[in-house]
Protein backbone atom coordinates (compact mmCIF):
# COMPACT_ATOMS: atom_id res chain seq x y z
CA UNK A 1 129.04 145.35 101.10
CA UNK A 2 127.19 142.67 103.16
CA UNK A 3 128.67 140.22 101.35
CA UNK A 4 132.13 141.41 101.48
CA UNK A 5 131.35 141.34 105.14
CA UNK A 6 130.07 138.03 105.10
CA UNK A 7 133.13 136.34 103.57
CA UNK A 8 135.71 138.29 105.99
CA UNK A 9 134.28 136.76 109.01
CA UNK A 10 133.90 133.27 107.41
CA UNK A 11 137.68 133.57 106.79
CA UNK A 12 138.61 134.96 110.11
CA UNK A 13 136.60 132.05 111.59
CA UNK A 14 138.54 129.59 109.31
CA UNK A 15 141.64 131.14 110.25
CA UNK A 16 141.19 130.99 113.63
CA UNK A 17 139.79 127.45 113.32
CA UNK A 18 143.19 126.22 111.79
CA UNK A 19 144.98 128.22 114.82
CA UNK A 20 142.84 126.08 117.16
CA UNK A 21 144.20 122.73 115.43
CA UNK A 22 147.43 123.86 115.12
CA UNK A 23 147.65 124.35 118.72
CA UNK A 24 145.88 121.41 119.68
CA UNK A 25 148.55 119.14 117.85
CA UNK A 26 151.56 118.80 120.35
CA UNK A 27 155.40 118.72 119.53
CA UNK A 28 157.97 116.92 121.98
CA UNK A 29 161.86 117.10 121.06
CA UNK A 30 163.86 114.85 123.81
CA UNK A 31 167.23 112.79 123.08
CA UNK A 32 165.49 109.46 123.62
CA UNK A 33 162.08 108.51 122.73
CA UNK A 34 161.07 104.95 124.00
CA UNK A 35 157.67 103.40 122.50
CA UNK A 36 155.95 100.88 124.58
CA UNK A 37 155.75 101.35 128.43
CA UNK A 38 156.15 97.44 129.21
CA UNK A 39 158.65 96.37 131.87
CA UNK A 40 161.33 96.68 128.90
CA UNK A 41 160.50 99.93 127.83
CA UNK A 42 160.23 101.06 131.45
CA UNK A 43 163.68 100.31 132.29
CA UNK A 44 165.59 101.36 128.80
CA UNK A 45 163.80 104.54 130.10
CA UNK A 46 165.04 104.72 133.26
CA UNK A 47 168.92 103.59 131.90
CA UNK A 48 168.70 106.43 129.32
CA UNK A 49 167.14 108.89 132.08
CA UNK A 50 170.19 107.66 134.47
CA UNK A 51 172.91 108.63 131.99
CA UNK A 52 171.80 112.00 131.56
CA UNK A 53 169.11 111.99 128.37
CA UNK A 54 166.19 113.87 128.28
CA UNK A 55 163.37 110.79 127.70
CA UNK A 56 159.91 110.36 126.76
CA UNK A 57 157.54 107.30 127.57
CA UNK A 58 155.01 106.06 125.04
CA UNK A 59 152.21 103.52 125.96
CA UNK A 60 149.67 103.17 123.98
CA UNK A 61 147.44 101.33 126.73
CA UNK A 62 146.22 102.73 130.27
CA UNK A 63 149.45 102.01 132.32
CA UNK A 64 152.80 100.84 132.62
CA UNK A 65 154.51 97.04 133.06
CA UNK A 66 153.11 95.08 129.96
CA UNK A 67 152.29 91.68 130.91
CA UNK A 68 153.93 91.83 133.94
CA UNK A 69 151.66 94.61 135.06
CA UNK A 70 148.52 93.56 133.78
CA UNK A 71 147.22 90.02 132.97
CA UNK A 72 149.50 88.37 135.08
CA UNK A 73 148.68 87.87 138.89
CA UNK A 74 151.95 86.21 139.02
CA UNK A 75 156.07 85.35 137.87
CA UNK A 76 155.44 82.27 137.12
CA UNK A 77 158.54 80.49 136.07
CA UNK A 78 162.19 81.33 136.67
CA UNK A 79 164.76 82.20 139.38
CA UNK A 80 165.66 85.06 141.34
CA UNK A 81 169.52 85.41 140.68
CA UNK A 82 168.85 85.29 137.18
CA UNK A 83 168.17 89.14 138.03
CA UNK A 84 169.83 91.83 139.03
CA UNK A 85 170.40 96.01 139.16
CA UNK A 86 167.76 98.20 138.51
CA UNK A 87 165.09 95.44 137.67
CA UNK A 88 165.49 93.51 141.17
CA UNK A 89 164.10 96.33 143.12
CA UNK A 90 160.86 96.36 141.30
CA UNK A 91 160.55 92.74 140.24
CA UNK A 92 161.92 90.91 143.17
CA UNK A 93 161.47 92.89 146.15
CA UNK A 94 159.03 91.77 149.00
CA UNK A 95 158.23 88.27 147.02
CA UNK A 96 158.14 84.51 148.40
CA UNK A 97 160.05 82.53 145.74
CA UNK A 98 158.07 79.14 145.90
CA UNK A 99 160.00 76.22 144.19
CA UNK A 100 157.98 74.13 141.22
CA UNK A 101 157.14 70.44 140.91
CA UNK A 102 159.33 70.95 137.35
CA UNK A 103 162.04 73.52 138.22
CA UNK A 104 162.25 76.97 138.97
CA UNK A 105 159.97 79.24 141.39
CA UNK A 106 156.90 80.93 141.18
CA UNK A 107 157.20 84.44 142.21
CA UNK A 108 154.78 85.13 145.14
CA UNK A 109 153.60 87.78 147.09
CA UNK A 110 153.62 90.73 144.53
CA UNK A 111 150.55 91.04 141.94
CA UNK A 112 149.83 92.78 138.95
CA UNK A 113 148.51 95.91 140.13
CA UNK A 114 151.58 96.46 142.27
CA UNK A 115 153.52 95.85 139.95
CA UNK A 116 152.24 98.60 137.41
CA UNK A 117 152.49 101.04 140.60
CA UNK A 118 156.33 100.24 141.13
CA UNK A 119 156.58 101.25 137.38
CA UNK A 120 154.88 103.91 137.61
CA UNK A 121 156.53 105.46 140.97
CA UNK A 122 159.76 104.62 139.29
CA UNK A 123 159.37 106.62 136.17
CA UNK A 124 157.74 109.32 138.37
CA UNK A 125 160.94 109.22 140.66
CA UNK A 126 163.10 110.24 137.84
CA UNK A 127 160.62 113.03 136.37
CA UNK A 128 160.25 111.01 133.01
CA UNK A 129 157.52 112.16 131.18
CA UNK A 130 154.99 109.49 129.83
CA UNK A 131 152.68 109.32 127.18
CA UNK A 132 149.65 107.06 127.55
CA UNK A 133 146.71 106.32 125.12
CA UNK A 134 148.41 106.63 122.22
CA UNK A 135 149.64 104.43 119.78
CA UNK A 136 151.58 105.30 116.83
CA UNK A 137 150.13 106.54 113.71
CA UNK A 138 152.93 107.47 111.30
CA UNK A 139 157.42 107.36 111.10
CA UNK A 140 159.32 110.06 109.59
CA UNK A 141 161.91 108.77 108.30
CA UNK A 142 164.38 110.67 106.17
CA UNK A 143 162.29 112.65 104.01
CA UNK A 144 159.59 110.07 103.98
CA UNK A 145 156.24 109.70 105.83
CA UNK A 146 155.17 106.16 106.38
CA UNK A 147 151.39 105.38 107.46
CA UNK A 148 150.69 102.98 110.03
CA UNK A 149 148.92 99.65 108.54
CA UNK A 150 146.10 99.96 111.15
CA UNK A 151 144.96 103.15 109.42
CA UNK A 152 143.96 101.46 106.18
CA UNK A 153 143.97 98.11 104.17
CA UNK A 154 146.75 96.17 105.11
CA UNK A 155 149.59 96.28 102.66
CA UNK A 156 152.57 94.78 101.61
CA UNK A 157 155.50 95.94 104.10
CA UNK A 158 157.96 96.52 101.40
CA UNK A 159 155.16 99.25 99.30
CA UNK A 160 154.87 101.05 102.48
CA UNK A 161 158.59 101.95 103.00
CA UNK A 162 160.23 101.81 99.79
CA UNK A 163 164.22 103.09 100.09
CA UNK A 164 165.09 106.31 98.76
CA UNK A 165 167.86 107.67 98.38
CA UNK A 166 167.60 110.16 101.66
CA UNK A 167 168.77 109.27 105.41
CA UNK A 168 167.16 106.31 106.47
CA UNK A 169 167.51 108.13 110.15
CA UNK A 170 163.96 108.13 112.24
CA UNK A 171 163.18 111.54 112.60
CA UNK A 172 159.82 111.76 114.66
CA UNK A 173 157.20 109.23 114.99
CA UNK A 174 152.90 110.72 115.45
CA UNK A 175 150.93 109.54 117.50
CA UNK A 176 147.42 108.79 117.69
CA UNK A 177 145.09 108.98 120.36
CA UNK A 178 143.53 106.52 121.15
CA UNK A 179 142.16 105.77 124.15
CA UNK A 180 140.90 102.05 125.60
CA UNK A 181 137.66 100.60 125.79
CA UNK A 182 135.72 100.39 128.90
CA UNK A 183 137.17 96.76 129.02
CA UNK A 184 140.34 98.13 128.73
CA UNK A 185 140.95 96.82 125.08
CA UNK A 186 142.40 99.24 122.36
CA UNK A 187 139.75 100.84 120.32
CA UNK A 188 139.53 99.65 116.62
CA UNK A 189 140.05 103.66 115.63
CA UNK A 190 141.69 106.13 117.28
CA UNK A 191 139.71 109.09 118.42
CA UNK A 192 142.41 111.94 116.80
CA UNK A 193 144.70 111.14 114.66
CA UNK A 194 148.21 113.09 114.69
CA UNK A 195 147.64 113.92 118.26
CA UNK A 196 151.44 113.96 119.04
CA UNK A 197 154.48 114.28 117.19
CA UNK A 198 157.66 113.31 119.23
CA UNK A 199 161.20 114.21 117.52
CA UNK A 200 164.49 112.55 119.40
CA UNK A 201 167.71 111.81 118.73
CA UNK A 202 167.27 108.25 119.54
CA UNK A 203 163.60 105.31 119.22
CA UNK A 204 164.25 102.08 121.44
CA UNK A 205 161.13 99.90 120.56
CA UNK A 206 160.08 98.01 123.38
CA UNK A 207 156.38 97.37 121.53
CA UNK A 208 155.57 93.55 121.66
CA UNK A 209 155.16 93.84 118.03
CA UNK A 210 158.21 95.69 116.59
CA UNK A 211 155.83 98.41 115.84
CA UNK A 212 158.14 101.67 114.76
CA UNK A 213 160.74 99.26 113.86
CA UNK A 214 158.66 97.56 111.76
CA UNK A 215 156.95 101.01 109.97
CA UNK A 216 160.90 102.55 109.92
CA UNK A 217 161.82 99.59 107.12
CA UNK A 218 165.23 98.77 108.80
CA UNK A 219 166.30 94.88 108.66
CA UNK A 220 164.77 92.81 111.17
CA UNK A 221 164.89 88.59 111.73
CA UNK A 222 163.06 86.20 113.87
CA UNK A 223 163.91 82.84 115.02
CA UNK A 224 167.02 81.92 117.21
CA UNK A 225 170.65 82.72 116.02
CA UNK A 226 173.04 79.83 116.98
CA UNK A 227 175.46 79.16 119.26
CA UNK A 228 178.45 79.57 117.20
CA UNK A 229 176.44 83.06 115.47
CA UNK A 230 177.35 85.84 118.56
CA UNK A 231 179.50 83.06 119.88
CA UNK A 232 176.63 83.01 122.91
CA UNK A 233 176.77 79.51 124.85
CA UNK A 234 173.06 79.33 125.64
CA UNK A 235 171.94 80.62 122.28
CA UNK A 236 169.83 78.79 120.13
CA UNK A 237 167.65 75.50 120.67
CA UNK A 238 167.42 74.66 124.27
CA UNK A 239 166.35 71.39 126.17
CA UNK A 240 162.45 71.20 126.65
CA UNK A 241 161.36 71.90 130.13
CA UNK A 242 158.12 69.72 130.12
CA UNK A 243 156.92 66.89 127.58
CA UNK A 244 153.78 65.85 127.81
CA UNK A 245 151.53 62.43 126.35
CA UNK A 246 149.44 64.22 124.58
CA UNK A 247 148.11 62.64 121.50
CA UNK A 248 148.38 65.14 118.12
CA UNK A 249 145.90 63.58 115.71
CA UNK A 250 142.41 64.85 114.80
CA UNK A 251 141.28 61.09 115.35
CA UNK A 252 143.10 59.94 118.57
CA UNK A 253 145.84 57.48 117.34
CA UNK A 254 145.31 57.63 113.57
CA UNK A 255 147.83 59.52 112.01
CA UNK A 256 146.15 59.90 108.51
CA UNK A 257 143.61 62.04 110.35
CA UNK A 258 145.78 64.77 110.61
CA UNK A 259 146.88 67.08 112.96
CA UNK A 260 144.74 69.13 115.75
CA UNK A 261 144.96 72.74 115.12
CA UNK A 262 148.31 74.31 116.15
CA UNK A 263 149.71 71.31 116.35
CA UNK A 264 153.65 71.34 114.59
CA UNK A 265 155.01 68.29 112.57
CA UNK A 266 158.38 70.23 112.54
CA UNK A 267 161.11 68.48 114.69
CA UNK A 268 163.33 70.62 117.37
CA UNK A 269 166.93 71.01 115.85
CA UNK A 270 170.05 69.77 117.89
CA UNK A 271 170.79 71.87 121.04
CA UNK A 272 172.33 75.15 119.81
CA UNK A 273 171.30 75.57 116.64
CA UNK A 274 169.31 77.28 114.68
CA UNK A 275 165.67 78.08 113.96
CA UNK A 276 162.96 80.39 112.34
CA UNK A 277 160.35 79.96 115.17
CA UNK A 278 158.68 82.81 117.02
CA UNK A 279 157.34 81.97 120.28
CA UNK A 280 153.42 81.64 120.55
CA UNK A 281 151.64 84.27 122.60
CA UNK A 282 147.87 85.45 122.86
CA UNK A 283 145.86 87.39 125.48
CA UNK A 284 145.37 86.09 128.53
CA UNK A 285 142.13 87.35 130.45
CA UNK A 286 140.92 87.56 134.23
CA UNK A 287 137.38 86.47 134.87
CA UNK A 288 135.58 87.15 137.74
CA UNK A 289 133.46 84.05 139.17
CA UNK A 290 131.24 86.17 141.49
CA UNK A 291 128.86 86.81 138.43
CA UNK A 292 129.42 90.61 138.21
CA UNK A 293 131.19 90.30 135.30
CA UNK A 294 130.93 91.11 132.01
CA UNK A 295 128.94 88.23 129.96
CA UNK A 296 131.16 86.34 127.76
CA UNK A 297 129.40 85.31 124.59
CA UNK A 298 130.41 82.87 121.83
CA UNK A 299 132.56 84.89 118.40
CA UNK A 300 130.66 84.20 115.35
CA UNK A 301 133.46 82.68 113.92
CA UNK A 302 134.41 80.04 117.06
CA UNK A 303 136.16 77.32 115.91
CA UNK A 304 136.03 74.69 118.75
CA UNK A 305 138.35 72.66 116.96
CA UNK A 306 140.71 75.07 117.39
CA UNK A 307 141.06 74.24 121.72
CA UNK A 308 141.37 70.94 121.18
CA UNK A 309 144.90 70.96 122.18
CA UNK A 310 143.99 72.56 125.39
CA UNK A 311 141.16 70.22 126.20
CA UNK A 312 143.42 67.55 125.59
CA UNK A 313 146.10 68.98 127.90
């Protein structure tokens, strides 16, 4: 009898344990999911909220703006009537434009953190709920469930989404949680995994990285069409804005040396053409000179070869 006993209440406690995770695991069903809260995502929210869709926010990082709200104390480059409608108001208003030596004005008077609180109040404004800490763990697409590559060994794109013969309609995307490091870095693993599952009619990827896009296994390029491709005047290779003497070779002036790291041997097309080139990008960090900072110690693998472009700039 005891042990009859004994083995209800273990499966009453299971059962009720599984009720717990069940509950725990939330389900959002909008018209328009957007993934990635930078200043992109934040305004293909806002358009879809404007005409009427029900929309959900997804940022896997600590706030809104992307590189314009966090990294950047600045605009650096570019001109103020190359923007208008809904982005002026947060991007241009209350800023100095201050012309450059080289062309173009630096954007002045507006910094990072108020920039993340004009995205913020703006999504706020409309009542669009956001999503932060979590960064996407698995696409449903069709009938299929596709892992994301950060959850085990990288593997070959095309094993991970093979075509069948189902919809190849995105039908959800789950979401991981996982929250950043004190330094405000993503974590390495997420903390729970299938926190969030998020159904919609409709995924606009405005990730840096092409994440659900990528995962989904539609057709994707890189590179710059040409002029004549979309029939787009400005499209493809443009003139260079700044050319500088720098020498390229590992041994100043001797070409047989090689290249310094980084360095291209690959010449720019004509104007309007062409190209399979991806523009280079890389964290940029804030460091604080007053010595409260966090101490910055040498990777194992440093390469200083590897900034000897930059020193030589």
């Amino acid at each position: 009898m005891k042990r009859h006993v004994a083995s209800i209440i273990v499966l009453n406690a299971l059962l009720v344990w599984q009720n717990c995770l069940a509950a725990e695991v939330s389900h959002h069903k909008v018209d328009v999911c957007v993934y990635g809260g930078t200043a992109s995502g934040v305004m293909a929210a806002l358009a879809a909220d404007k005409d009427g869709a029900n929309v959900i926010l997804v940022e896997p990082s600590r706030w809104l703006g992307g590189m314009t709200g966090g990294g950047i104390n600045h605009l650096d480059w570019g001109k103020g009537n190359t923007v208008g409608g809904s982005t002026y108001k947060i991007l241009m208003e209350g800023v100095k434009e201050q012309p450059r030596a080289h062309g173009g004005h630096a954007v002045q008077g507006v910094g990072n953190k108020e920039y993340r609180e004009r995205f913020k109040k703006a999504v706020e404004d409309r009542g669009i709920t956001v999503i932060y800490n979590h960064r996407i763990g698995e696409v449903h697409v069709g009938d299929r469930t596709i892992d994301s590559p950060t959850r085990k060994e990288p593997i070959a794109m095309n094993e991970s989404v093979a075509v069948t013969n189902q919809s190849n309609s995105i039908r959800s995307i789950t979401l991981d949680y996982a929250p950043v490091d004190e330094t405000g870095c993503p974590i390495p693993e997420p903390e729970k995994r299938n926190a969030i599952t998020v159904s919609a009619k409709v995924f606009i990827d405005c990730s840096y990285e092409g994440d659900v896009l990528g995962m989904s296994g539609v057709s994707y390029t890189w590179g710059r069409e040409s002029r004549e491709h979309y029939e787009e005047s400005l499209a493809g290779v443009r003139p260079s804005l700044w050319v500088h003497d720098i020498d390229p070779y590992v041994e100043p002036g001797n070409p047989e040396s090689g290249l310094v790291p980084f360095v291209q041997d690959r010449k720019v097309g004509p104007l309007g053409s062409a190209d399979t080139l991806s523009m280079g990008y890389c964290f940029r960090h804030e460091f604080d000179m007053s010595g409260k900072g966090i101490p910055i110690s040498a990777p194992t693998n440093y390469d200083p070869a590897e900034f000897e472009v930059y020193r030589r700039a």
